[in-house]
Every structure is written in C-alpha cells, then in structure tokens.
PDB file of N, CA and C in Angstrom:
ATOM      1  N   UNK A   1       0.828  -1.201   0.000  1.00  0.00           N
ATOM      2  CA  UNK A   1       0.000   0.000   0.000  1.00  0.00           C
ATOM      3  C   UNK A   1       0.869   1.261   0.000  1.00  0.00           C
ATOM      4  N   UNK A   2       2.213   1.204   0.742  1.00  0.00           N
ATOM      5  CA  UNK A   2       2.630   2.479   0.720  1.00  0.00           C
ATOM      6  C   UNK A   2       3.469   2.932  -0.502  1.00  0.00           C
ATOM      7  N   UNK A   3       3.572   1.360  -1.280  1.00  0.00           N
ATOM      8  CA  UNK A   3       4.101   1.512  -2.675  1.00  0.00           C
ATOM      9  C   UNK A   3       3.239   2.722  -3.724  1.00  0.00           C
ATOM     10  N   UNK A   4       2.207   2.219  -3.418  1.00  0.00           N
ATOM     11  CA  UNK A   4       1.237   3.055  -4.542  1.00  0.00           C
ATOM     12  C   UNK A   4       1.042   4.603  -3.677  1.00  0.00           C
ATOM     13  N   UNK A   5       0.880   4.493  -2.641  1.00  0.00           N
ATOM     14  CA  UNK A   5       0.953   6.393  -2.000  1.00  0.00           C
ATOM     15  C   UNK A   5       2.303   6.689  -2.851  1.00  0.00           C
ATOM     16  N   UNK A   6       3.258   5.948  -2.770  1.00  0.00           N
ATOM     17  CA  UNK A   6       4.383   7.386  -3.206  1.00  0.00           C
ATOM     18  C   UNK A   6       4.408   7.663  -4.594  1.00  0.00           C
ATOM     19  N   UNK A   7       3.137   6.565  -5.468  1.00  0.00           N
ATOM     20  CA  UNK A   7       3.186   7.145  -6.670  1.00  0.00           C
ATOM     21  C   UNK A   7       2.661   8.854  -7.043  1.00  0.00           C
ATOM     22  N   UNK A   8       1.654   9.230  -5.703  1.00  0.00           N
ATOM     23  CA  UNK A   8       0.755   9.985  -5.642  1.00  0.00           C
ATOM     24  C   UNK A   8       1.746  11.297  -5.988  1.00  0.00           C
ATOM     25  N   UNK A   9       1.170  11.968  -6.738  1.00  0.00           N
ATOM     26  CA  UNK A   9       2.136  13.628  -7.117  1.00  0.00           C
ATOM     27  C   UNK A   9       1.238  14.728  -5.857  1.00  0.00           C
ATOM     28  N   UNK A  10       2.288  14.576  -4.987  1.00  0.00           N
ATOM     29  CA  UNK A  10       1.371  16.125  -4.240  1.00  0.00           C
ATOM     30  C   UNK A  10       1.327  17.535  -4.646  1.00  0.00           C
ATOM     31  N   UNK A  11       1.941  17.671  -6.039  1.00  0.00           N
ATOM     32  CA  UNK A  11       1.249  18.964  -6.445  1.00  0.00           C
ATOM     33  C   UNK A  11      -0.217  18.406  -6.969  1.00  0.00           C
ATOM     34  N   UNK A  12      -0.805  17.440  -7.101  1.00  0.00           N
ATOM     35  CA  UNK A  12      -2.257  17.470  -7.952  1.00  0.00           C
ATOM     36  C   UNK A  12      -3.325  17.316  -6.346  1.00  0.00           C
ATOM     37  N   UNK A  13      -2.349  16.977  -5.347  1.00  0.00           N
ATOM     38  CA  UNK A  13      -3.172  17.045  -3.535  1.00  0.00           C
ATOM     39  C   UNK A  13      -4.127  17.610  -3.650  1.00  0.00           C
ATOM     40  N   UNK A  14      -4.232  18.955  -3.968  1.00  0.00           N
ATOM     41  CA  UNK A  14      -5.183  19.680  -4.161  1.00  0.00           C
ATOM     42  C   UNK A  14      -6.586  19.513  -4.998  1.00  0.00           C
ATOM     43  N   UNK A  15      -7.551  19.525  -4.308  1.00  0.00           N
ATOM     44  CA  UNK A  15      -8.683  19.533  -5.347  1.00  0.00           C
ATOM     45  C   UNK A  15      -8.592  21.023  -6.313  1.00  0.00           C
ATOM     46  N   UNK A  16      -8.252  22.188  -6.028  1.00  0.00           N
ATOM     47  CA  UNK A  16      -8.297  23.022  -7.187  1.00  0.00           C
ATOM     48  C   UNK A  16      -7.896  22.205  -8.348  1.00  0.00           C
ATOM     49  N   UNK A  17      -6.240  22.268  -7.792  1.00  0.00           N
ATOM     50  CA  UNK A  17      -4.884  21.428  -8.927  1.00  0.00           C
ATOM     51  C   UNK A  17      -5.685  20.685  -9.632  1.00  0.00           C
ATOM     52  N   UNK A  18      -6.058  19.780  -8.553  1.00  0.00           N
ATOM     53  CA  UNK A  18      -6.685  18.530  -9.646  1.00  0.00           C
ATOM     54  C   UNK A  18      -7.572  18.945 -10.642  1.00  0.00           C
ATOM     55  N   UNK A  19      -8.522  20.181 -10.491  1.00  0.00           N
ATOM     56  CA  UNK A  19      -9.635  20.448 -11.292  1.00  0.00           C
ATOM     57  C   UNK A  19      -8.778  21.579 -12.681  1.00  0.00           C
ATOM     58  N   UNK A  20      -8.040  22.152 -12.053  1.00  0.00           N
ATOM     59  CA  UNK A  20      -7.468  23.086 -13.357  1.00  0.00           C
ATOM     60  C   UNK A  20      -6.598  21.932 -14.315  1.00  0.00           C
ATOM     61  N   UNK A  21      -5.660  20.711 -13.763  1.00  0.00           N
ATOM     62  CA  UNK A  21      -5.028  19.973 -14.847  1.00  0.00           C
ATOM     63  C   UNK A  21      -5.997  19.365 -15.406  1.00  0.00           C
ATOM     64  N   UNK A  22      -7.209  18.639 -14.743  1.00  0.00           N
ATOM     65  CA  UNK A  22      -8.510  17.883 -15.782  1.00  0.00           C
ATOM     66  C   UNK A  22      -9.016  18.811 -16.768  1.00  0.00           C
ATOM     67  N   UNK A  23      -8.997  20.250 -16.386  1.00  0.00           N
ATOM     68  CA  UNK A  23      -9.420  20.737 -17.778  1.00  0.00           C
ATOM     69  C   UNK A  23      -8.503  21.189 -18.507  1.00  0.00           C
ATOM     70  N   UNK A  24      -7.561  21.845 -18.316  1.00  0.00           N
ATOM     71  CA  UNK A  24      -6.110  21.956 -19.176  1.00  0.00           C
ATOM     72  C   UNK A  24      -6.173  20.601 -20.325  1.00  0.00           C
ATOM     73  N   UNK A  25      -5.561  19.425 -19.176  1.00  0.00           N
ATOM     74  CA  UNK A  25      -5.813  18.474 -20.081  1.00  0.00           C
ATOM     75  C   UNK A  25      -6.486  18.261 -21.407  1.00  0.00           C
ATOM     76  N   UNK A  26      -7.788  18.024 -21.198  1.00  0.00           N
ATOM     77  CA  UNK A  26      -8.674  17.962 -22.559  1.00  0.00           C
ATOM     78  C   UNK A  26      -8.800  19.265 -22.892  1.00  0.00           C
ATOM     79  N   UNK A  27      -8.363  20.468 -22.864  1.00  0.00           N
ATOM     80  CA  UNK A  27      -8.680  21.694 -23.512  1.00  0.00           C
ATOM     81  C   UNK A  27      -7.151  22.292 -24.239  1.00  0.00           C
ATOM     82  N   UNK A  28      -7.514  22.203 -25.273  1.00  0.00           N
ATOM     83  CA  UNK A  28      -5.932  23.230 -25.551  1.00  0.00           C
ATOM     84  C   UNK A  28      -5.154  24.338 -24.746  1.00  0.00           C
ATOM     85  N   UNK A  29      -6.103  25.705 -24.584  1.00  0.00           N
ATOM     86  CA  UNK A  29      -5.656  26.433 -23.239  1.00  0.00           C
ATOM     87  C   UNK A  29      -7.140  26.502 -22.752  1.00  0.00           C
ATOM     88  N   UNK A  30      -7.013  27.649 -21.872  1.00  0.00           N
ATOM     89  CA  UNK A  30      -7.706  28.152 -21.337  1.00  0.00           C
ATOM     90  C   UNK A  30      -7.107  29.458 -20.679  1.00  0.00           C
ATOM     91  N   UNK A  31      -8.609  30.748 -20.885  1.00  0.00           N
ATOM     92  CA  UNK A  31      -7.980  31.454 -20.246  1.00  0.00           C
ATOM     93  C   UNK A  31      -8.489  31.180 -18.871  1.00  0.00           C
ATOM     94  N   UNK A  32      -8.189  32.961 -18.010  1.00  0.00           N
ATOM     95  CA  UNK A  32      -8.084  32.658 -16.413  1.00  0.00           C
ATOM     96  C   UNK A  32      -9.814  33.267 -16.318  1.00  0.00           C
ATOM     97  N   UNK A  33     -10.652  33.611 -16.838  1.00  0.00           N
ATOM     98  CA  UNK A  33     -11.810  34.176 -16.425  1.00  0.00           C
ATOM     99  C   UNK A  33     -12.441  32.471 -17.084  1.00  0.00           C
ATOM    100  N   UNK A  34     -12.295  32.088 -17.499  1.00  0.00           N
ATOM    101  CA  UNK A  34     -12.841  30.800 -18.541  1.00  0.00           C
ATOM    102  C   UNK A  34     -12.397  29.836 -16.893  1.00  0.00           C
ATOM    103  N   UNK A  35     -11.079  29.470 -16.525  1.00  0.00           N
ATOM    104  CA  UNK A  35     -11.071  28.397 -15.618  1.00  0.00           C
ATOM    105  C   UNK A  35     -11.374  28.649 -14.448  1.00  0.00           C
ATOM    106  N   UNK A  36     -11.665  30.214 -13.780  1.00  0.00           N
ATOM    107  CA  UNK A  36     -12.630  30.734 -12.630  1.00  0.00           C
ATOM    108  C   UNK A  36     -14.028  30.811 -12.724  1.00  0.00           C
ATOM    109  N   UNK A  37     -14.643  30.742 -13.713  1.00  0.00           N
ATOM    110  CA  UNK A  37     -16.046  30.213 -14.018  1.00  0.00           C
ATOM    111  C   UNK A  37     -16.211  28.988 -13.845  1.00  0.00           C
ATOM    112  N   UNK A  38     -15.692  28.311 -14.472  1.00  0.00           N
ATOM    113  CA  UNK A  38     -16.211  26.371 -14.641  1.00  0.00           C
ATOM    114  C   UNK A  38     -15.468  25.841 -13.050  1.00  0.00           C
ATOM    115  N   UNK A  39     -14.334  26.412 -12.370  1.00  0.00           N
ATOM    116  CA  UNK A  39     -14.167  26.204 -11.167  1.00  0.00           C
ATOM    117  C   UNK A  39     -14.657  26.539  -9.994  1.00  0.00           C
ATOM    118  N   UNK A  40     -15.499  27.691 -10.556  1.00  0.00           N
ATOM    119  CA  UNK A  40     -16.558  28.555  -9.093  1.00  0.00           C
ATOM    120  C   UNK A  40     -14.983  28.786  -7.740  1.00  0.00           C
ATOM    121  N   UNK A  41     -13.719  29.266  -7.978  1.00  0.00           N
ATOM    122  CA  UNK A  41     -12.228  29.124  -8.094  1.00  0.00           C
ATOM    123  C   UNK A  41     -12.698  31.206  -7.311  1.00  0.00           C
ATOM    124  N   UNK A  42     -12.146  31.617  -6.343  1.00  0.00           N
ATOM    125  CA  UNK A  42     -11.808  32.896  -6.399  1.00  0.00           C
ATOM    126  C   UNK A  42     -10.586  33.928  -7.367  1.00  0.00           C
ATOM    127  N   UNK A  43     -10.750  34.678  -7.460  1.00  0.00           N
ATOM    128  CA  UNK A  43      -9.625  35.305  -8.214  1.00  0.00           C
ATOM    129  C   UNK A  43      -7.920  34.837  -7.453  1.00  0.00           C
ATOM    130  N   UNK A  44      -7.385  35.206  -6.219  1.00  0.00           N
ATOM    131  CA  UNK A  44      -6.508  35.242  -5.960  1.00  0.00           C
ATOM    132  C   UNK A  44      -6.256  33.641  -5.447  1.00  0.00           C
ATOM    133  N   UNK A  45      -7.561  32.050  -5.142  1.00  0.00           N
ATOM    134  CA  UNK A  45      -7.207  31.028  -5.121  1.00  0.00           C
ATOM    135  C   UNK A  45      -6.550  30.476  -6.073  1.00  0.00           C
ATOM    136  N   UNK A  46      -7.544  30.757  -7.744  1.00  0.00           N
ATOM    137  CA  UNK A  46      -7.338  30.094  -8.864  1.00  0.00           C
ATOM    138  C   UNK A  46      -5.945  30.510  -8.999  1.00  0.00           C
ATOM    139  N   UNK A  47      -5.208  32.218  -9.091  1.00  0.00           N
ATOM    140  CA  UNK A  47      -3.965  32.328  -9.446  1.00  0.00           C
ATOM    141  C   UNK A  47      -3.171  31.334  -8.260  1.00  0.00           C
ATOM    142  N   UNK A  48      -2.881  31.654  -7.453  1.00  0.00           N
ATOM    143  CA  UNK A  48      -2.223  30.811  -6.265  1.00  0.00           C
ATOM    144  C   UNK A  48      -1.862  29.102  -6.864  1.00  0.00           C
ATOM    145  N   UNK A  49      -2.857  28.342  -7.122  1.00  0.00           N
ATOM    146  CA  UNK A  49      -2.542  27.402  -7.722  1.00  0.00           C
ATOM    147  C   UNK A  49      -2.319  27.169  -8.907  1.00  0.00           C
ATOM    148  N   UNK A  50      -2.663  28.195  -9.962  1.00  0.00           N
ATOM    149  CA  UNK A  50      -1.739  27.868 -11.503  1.00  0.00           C
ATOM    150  C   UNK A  50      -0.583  28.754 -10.712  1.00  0.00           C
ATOM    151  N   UNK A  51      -0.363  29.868 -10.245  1.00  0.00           N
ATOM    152  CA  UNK A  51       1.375  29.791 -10.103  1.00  0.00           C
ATOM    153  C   UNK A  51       2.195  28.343  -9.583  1.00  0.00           C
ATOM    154  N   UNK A  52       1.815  27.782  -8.429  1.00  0.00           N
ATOM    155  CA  UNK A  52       2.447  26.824  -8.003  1.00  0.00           C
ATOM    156  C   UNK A  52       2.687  25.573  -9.684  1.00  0.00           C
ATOM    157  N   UNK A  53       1.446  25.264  -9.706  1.00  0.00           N
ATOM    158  CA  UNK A  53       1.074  24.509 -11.443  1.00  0.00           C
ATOM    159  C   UNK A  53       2.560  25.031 -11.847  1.00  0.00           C
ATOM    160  N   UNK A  54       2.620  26.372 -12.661  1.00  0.00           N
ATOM    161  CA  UNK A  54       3.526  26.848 -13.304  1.00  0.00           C
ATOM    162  C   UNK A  54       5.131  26.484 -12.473  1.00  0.00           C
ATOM    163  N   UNK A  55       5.450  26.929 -11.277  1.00  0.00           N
ATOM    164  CA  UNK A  55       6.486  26.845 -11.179  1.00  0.00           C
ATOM    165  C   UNK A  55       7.252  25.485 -11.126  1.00  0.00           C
ATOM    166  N   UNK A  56       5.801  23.779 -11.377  1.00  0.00           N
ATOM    167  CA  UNK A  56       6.030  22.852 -11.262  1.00  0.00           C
ATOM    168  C   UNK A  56       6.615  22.361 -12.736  1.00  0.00           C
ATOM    169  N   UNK A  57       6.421  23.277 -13.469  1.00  0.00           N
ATOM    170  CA  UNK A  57       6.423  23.167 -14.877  1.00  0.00           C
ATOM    171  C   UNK A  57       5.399  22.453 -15.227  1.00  0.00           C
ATOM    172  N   UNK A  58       4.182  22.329 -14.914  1.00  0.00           N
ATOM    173  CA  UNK A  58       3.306  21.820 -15.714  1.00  0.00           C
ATOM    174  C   UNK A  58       2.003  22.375 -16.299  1.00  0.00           C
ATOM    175  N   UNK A  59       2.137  23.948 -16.438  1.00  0.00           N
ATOM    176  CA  UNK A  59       1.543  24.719 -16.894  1.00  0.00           C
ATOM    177  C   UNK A  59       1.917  25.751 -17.792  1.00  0.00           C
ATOM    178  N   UNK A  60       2.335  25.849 -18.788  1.00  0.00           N
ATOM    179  CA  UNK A  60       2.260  27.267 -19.397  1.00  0.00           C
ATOM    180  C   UNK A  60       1.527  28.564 -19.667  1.00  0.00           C
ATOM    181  N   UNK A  61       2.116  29.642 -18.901  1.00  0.00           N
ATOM    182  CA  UNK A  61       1.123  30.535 -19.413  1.00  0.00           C
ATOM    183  C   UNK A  61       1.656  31.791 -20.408  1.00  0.00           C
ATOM    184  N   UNK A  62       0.578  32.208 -20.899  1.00  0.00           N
ATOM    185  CA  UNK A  62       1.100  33.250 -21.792  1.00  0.00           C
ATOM    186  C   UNK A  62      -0.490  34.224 -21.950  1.00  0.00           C
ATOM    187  N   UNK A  63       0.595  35.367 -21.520  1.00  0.00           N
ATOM    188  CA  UNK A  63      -0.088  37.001 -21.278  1.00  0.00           C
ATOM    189  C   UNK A  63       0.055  37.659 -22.479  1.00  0.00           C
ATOM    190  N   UNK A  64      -0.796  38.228 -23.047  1.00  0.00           N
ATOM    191  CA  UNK A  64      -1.496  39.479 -23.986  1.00  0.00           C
ATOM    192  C   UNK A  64      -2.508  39.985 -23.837  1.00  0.00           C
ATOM    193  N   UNK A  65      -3.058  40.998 -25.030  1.00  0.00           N
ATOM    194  CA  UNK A  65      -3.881  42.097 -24.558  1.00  0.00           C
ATOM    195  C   UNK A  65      -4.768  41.429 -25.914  1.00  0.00           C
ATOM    196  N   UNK A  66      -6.002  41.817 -25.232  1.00  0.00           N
ATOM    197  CA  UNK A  66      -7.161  41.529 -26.475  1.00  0.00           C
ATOM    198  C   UNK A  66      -7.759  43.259 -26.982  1.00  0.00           C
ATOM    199  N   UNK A  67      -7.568  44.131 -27.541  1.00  0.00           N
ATOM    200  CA  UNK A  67      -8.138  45.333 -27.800  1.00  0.00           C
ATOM    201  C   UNK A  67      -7.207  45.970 -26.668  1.00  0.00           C
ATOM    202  N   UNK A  68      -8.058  46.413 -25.174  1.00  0.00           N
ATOM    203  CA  UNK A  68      -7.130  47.044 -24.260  1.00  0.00           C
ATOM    204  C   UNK A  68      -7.324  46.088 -22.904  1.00  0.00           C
ATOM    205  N   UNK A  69      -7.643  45.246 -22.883  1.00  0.00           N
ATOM    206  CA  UNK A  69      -8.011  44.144 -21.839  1.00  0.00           C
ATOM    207  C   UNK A  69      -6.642  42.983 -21.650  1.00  0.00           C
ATOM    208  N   UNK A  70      -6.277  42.840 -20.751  1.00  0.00           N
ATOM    209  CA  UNK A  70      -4.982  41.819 -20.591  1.00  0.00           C
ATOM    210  C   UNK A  70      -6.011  40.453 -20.791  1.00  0.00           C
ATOM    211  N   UNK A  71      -5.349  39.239 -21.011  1.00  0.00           N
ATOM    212  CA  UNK A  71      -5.814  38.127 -21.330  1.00  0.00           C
ATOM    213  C   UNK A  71      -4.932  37.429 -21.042  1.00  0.00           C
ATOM    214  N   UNK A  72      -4.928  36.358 -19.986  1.00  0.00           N
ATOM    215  CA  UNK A  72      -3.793  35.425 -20.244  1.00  0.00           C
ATOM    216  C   UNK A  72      -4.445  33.883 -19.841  1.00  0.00           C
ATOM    217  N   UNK A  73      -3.800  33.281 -20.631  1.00  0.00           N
ATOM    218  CA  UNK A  73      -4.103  32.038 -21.368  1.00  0.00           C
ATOM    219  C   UNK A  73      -3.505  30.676 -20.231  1.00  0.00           C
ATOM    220  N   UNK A  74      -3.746  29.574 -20.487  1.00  0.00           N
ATOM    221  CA  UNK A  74      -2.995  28.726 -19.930  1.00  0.00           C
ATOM    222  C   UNK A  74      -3.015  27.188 -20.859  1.00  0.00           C
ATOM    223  N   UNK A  75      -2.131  26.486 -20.457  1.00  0.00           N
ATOM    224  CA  UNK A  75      -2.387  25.017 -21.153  1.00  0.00           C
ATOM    225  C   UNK A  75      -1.427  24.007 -20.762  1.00  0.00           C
ATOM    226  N   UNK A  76      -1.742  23.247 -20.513  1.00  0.00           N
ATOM    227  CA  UNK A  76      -0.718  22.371 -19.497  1.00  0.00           C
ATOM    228  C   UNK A  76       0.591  21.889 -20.401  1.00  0.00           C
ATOM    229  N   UNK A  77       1.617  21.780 -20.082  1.00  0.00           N
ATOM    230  CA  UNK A  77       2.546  20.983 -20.531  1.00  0.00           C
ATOM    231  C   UNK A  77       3.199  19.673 -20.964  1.00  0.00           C
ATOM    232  N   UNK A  78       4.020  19.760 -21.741  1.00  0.00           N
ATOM    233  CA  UNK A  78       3.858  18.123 -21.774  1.00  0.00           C
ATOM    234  C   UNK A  78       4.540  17.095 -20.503  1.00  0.00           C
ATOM    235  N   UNK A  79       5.221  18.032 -20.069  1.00  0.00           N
ATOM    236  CA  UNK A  79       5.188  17.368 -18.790  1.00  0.00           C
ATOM    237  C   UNK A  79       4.203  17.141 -17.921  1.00  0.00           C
ATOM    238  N   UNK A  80       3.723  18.128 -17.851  1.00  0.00           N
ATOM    239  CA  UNK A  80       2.519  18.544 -16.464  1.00  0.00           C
ATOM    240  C   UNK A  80       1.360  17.571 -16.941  1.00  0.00           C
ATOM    241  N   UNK A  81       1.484  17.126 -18.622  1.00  0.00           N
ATOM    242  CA  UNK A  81       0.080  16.386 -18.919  1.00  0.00           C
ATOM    243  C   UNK A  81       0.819  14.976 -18.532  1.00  0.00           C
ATOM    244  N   UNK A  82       1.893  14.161 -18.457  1.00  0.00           N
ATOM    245  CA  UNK A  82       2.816  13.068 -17.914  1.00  0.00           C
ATOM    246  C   UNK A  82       2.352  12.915 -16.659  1.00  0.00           C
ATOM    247  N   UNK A  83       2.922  14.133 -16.023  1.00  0.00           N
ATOM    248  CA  UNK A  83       2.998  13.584 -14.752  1.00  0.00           C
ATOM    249  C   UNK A  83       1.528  13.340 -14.191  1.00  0.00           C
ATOM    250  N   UNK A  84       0.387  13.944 -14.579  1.00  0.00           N
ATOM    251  CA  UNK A  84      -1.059  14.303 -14.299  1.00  0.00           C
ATOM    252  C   UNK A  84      -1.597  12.548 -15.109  1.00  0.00           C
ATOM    253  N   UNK A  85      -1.422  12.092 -15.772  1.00  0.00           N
ATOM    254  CA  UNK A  85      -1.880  10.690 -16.216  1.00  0.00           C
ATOM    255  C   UNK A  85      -0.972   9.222 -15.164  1.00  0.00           C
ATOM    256  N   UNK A  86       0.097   9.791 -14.844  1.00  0.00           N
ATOM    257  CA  UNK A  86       1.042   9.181 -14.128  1.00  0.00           C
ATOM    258  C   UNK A  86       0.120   9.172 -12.303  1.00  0.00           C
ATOM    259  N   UNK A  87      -0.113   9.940 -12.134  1.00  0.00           N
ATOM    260  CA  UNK A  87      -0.662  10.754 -10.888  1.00  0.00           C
ATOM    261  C   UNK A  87      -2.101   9.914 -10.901  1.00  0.00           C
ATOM    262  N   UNK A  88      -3.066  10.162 -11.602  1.00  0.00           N
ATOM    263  CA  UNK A  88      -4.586   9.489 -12.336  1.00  0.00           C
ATOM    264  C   UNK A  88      -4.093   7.960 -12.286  1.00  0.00           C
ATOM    265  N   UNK A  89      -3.048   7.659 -12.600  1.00  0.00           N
ATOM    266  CA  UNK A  89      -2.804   5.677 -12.770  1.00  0.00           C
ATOM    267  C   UNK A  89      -2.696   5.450 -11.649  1.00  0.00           C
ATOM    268  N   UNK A  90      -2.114   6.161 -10.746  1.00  0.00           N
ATOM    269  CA  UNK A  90      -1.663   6.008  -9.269  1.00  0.00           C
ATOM    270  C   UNK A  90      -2.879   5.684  -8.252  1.00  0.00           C
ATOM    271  N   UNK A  91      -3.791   6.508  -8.527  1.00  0.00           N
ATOM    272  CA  UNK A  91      -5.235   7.006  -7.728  1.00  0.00           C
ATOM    273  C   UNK A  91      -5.818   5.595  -8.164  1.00  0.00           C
ATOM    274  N   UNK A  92      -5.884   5.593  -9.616  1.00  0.00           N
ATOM    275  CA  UNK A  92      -6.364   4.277 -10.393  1.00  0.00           C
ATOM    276  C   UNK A  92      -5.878   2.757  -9.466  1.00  0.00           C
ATOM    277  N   UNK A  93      -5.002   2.455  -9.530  1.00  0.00           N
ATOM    278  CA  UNK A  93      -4.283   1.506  -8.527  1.00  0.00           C
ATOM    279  C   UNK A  93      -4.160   1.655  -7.749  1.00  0.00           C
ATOM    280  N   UNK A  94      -4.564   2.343  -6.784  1.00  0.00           N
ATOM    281  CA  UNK A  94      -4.798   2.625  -4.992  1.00  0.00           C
ATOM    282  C   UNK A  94      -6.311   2.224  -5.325  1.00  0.00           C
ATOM    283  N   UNK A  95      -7.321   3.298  -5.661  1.00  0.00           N
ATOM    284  CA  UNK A  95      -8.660   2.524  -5.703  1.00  0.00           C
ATOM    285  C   UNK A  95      -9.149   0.831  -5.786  1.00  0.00           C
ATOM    286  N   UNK A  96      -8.268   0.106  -6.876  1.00  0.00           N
ATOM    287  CA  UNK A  96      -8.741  -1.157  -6.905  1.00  0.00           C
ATOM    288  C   UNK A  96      -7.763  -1.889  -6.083  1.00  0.00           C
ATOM    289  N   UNK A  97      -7.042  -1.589  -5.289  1.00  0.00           N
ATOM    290  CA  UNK A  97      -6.148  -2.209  -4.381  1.00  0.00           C
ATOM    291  C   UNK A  97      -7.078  -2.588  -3.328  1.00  0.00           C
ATOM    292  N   UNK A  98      -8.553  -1.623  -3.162  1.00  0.00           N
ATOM    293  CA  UNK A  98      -9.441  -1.278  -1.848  1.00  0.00           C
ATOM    294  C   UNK A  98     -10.949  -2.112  -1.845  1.00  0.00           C
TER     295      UNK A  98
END
C-alpha cells in the first residue's frame, strides 16, 4: 500500500490542482476568467494554484492584450500532462487495491 501512496504527485493534492489539470488536459488552453467560471475558483485562489502549477512546470502561461483588456491564457505541458496521467494511474491503482 505504501508503494502506490508514493506514486501519488502532491502537487495534484489539491482539489483546485486537480480540477485546473482535468481541464487543461482535454482543452488546448484556457484562459483565467474561462477556468474561474467552470471552477466557481476565487480570483486570488485560482492564481495561487496555476502559479504553483507553473512553477512545477506543468503549466504554461502566456499574457497578452485583447483590444485594451490583458488576457492570459494557460495550457498544461507536456510534462505537467505526464505527470497528471502518471498521478490518475496512481489514484487508479490505490482505488482497486481497496
């Protein structure tokens, strides 16, 4: 049993984490008003955990302006999408272990 805990990635610990890489995942990006809607996510929670995301490398983001409005985008990495299916197999094989 404690084999399969250390598969567990504790950056995805988080239920935010977990909910911003499930949609990253299947979504090309996303911006940040787009993944604070479908997360019901506060402004300064949702950033808090894509920075951490980001500094894990498994998020990219990228900032521009739409007209005069900042916009910034996100989309997981190909790492961050690895380690996040790696992480999901883990959960996967702890569940039917039970």
């Amino acid at each position: 049993m404690k084999d399969l805990l250390a598969h567990f990635n504790k950056a995805f610990e988080s239920k935010a984490r977990l909910s911003i890489m499930s949609v990253l995942v299947v979504n090309e990006s996303m911006n940040f008003n787009g993944l604070k809607d479908l997360l019901a996510l506060t402004d300064g929670n949702l950033a808090t955990h894509l920075r951490a995301l980001e500094e894990a490398g498994y998020v990219l983001v990228q900032k521009q302006f739409v007209g005069r409005k900042p916009n910034t985008t996100y989309q997981a990495t190909d790492v961050g999408k690895t380690a996040f299916t790696e992480h999901l197999n883990a959960l996967e094989a702890f569940i039917k272990t039970l």
